[in-house]
Protein backbone atom coordinates (compact mmCIF):
# COMPACT_ATOMS: atom_id res chain seq x y z
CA UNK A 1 16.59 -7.28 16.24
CA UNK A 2 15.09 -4.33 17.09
CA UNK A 3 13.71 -3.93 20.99
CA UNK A 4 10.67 -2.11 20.90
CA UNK A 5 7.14 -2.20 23.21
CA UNK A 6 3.52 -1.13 21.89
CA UNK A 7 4.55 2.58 23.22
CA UNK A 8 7.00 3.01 20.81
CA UNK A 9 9.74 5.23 22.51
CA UNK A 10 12.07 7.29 20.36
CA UNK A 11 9.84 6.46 17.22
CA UNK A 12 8.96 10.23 15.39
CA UNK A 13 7.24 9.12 12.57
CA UNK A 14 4.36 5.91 12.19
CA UNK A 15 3.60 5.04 8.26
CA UNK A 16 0.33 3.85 8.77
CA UNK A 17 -0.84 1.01 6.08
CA UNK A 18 -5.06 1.93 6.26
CA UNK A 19 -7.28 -1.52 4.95
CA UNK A 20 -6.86 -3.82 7.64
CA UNK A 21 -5.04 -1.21 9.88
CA UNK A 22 -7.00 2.19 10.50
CA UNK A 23 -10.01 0.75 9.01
CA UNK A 24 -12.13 -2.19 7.29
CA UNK A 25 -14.12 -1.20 4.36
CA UNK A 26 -14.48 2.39 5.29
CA UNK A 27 -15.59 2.20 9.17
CA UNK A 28 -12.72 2.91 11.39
CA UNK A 29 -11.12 0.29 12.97
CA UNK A 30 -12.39 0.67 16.79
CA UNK A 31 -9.90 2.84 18.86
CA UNK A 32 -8.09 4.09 15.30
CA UNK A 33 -9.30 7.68 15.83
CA UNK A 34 -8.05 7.93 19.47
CA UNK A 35 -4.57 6.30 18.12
CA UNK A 36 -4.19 9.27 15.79
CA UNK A 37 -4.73 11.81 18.43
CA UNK A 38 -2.43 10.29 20.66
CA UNK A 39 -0.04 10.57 18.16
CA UNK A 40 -0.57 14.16 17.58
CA UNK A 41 -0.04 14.63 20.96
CA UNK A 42 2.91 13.57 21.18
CA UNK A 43 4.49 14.79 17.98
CA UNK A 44 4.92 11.66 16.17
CA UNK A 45 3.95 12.44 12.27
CA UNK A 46 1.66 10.17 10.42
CA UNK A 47 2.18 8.85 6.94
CA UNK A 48 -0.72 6.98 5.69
CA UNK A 49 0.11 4.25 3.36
CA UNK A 50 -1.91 1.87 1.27
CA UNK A 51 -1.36 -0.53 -1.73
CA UNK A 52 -4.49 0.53 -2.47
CA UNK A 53 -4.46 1.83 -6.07
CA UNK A 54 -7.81 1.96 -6.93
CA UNK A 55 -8.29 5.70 -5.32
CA UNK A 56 -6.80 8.79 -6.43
CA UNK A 57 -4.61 10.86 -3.83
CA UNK A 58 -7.79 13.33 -3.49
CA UNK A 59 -10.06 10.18 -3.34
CA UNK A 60 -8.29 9.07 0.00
CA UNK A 61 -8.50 12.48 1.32
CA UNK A 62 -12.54 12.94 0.63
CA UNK A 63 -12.74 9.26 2.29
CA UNK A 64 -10.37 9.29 5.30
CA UNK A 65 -11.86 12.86 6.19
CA UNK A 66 -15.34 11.32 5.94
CA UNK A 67 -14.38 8.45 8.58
CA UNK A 68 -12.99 11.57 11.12
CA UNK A 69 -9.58 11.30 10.17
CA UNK A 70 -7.99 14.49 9.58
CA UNK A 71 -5.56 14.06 6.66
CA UNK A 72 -4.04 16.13 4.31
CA UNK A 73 -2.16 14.78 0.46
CA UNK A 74 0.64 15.20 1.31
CA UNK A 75 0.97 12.65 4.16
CA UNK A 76 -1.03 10.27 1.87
CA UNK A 77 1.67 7.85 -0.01
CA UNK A 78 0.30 4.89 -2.61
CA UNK A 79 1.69 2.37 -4.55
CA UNK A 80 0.67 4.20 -7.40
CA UNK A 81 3.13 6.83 -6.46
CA UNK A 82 5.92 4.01 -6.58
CA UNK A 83 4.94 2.79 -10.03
CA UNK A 84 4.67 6.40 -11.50
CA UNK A 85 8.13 7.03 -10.20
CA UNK A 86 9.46 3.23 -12.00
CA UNK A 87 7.84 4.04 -14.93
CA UNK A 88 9.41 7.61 -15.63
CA UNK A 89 12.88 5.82 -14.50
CA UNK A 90 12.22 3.40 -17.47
CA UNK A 91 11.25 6.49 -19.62
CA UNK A 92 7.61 4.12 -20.08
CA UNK A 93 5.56 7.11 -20.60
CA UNK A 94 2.86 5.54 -22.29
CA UNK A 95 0.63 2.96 -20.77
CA UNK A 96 -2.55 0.74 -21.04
CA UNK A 97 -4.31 1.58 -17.72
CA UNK A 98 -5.69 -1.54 -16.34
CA UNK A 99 -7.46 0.84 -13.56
CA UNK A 100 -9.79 2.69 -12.06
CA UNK A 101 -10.59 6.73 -13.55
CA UNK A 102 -9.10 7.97 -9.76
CA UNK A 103 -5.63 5.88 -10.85
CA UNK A 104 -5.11 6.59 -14.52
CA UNK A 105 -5.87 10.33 -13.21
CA UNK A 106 -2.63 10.27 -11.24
CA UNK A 107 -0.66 8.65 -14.08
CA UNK A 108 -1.87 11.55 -16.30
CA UNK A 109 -0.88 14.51 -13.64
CA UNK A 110 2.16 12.81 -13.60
CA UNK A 111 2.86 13.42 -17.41
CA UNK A 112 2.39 9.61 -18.26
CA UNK A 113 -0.68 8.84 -21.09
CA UNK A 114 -3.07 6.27 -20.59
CA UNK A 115 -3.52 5.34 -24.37
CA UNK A 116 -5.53 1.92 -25.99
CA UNK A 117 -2.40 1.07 -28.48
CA UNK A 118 1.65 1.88 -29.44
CA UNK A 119 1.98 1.87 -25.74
CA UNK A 120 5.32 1.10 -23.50
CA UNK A 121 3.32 -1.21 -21.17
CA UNK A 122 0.32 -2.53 -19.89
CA UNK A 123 0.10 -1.22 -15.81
CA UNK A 124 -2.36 -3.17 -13.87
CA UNK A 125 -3.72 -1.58 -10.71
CA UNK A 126 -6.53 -2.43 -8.02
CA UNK A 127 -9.75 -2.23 -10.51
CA UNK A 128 -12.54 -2.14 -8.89
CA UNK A 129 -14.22 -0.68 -12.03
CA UNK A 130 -12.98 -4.07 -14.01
CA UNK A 131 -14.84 -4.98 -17.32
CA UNK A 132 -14.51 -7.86 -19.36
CA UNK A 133 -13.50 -6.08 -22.13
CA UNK A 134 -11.17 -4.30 -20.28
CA UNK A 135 -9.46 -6.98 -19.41
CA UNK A 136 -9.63 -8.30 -22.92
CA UNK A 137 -7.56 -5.18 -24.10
CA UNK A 138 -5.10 -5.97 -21.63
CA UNK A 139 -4.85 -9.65 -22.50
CA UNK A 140 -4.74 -9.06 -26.21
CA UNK A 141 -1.75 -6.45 -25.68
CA UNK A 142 0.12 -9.03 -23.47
CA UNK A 143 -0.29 -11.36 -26.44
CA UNK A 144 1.47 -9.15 -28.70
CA UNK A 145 4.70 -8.94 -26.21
CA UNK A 146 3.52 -5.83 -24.51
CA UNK A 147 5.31 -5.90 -21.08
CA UNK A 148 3.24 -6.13 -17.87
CA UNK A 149 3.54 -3.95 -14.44
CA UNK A 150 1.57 -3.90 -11.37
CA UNK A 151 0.96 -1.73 -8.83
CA UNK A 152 1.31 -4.20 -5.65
CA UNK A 153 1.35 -7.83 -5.22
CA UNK A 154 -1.52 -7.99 -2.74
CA UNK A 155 -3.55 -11.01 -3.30
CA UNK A 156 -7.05 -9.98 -1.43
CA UNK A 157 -7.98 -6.26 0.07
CA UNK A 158 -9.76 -6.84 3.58
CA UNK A 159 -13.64 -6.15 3.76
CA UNK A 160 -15.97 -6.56 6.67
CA UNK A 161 -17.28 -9.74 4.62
CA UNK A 162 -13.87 -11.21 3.85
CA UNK A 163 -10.86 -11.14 1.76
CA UNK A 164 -11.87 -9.38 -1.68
CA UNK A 165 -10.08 -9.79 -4.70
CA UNK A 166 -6.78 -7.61 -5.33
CA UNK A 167 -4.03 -7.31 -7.83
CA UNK A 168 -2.31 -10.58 -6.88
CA UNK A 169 -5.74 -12.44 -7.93
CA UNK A 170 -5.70 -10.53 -10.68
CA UNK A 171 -2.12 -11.63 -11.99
CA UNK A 172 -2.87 -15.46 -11.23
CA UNK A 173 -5.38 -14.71 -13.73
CA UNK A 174 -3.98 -13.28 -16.47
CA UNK A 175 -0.98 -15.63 -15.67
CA UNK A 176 -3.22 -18.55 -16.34
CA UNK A 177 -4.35 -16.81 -19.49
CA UNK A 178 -1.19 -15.61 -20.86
CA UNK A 179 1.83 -17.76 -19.20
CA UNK A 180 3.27 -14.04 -18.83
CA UNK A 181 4.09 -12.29 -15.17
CA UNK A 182 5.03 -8.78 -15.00
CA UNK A 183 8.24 -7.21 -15.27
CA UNK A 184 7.88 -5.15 -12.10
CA UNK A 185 5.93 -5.54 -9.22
CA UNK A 186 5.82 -1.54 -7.34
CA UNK A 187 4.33 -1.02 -3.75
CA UNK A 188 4.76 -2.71 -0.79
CA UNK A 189 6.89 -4.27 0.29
CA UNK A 190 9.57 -2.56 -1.88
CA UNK A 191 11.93 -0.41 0.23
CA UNK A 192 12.02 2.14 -2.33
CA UNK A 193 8.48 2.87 -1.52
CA UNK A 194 9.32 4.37 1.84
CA UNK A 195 12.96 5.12 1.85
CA UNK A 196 13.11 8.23 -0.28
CA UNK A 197 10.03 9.64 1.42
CA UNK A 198 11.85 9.19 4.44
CA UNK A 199 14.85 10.93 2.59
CA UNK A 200 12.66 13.81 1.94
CA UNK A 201 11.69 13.82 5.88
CA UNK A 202 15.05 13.67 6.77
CA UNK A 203 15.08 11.12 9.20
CA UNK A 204 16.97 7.68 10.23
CA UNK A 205 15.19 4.54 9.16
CA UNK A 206 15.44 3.60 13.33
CA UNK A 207 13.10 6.25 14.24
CA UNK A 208 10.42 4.92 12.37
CA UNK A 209 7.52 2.60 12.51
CA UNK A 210 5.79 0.97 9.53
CA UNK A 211 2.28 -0.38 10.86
CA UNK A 212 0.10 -2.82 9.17
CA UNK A 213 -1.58 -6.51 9.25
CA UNK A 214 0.22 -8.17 6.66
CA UNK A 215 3.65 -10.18 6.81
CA UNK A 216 4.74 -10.41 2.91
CA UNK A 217 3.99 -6.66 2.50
CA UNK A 218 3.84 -4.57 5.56
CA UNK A 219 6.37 -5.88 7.76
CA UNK A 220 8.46 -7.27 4.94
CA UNK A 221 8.99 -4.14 3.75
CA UNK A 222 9.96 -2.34 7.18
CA UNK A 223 12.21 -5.41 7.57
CA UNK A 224 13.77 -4.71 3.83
CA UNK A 225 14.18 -0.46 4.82
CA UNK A 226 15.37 -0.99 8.50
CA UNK A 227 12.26 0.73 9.98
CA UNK A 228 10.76 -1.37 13.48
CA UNK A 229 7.88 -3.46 12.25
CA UNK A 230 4.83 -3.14 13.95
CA UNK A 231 2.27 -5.86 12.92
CA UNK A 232 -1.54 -5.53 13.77
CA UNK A 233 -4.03 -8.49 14.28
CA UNK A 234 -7.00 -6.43 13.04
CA UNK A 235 -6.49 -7.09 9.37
CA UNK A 236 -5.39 -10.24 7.07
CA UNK A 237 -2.38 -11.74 9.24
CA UNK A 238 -3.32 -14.16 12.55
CA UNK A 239 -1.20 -15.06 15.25
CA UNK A 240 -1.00 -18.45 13.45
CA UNK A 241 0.46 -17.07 9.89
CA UNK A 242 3.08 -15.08 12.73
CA UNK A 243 3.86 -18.09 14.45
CA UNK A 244 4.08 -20.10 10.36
CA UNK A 245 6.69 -17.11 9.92
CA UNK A 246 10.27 -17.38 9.17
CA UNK A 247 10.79 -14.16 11.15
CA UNK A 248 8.22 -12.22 13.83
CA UNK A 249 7.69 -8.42 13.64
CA UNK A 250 9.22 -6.31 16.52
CA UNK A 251 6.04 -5.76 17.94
CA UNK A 252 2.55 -7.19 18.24
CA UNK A 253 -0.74 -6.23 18.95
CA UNK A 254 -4.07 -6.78 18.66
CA UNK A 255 -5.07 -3.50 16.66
CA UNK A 256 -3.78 0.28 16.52
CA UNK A 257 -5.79 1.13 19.71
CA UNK A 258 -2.96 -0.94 21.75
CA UNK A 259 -0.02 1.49 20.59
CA UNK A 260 0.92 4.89 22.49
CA UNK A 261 -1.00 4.02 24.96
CA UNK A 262 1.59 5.24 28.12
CA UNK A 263 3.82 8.12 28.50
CA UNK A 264 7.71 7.76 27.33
């Protein structure tokens, strides 16, 4: 177990999960903003992450600049980025896009075709923009042995009214429907997601910090890559799912505006 307080000594970069964690349905989290310029000032990088796939890399930026966040792409890393990179390892280069337009977008500047038939699989993603007939094409294809993938197993995306709908609704649905459950599930809280980022960055696992507010994706996942787990109360998880918990995060707090908060 990793010994760590809410200051986070040694730690050089924070991946920051942002529903639940730097904000709730677009309005910062209170004390977020200040948390990012502390960590500016003293050095630590910020990743932002999200399972999030129903905006486009460009999307995020527009939005997270809006709330007074300055950001830039290419500290911006989705769960669509983890399913393009499975599906050009399985050479699936053609796809039904159960998604949004700011999704199938990044498939397509990734080289991969969103197409209605002949396709590799059906990829099912955050839709916000779902139809019924939409989700009738993706049934129908399912039907005919089409394989399934989805972009993260998140069962509700927090809102300031409560727990909305996400992908892992979505699959209980079309599992009921079908009797079918996909192939591969990408996102969080697959190691893969962060580890060859971190790769890229050039930096040991231990000098990281994955923050978010939920157990079976956040932490779970900087558990799975060997990052220190720091778990925020400000989204989906309670102290009472933490204390349900096979395992507790290496650090605790209330929300982002209790990190950083003293000099190393």
């Amino acid at each position: 177990m990793i010994k760590m307080d809410s200051n986070l000594n040694g730690i050089e970069i924070v991946l920051l999960d942002l529903d639940g964690t730097i904000h709730l349905g677009g309005v910062p989290i209170p004390g977020a903003i200040d948390f990012i310029q502390r960590c500016k000032e003293k050095n630590v990088k910020t990743i932002f992450l999200s399972n999030n796939s129903s905006k486009s890399v460009k999307e995020y930026v527009l939005s997270l600049n809006s709330m007074g966040l300055e950001v830039v792409s290419e500290n911006i890393l989705l769960s669509t980025h983890d399913c393009i990179r499975w599906l050009k390892n399985k050479n699936w280069m053609k796809v039904y896009c159960l998604g949004t337009i700011g999704m199938k977008e990044m498939l397509t500047d990734s080289g991969i075709e969103c197409l209605e038939e002949g396709v590799d699989c059906v990829v099912l993603g955050y839709d916000t923009e779902l139809t019924y007939a939409k989700l009738t094409k993706a049934i129908s294809l399912l039907h005919q042995n089409v394989p399934l993938v989805a972009t993260h197993p998140d069962v509700v995306c927090p809102s300031p009214m409560g727990g909305l709908p996400d992908v892992g609704s979505m699959l209980k649905m079309i599992e009921l429907s079908t009797g079918i459950q996909p192939t591969i599930i990408t996102g969080k809280p697959r190691p893969e997601m962060i580890l060859s980022r971190l790769e890229e960055e050039g930096i040991s696992p231990s000098k990281v910090a994955m923050i978010g507010d939920r157990l079976y994706t956040d932490m779970e996942m900087a558990k799975a890559a060997g990052v220190v787990s720091v778990l925020v109360l400000s989204g989906e998880a309670t102290q009472q799912d933490v204390e349900n918990n096979s395992w507790s995060p290496n650090v605790i707090v209330n929300s982002v505006d209790d990190l950083l908060r003293y000099s190393a």
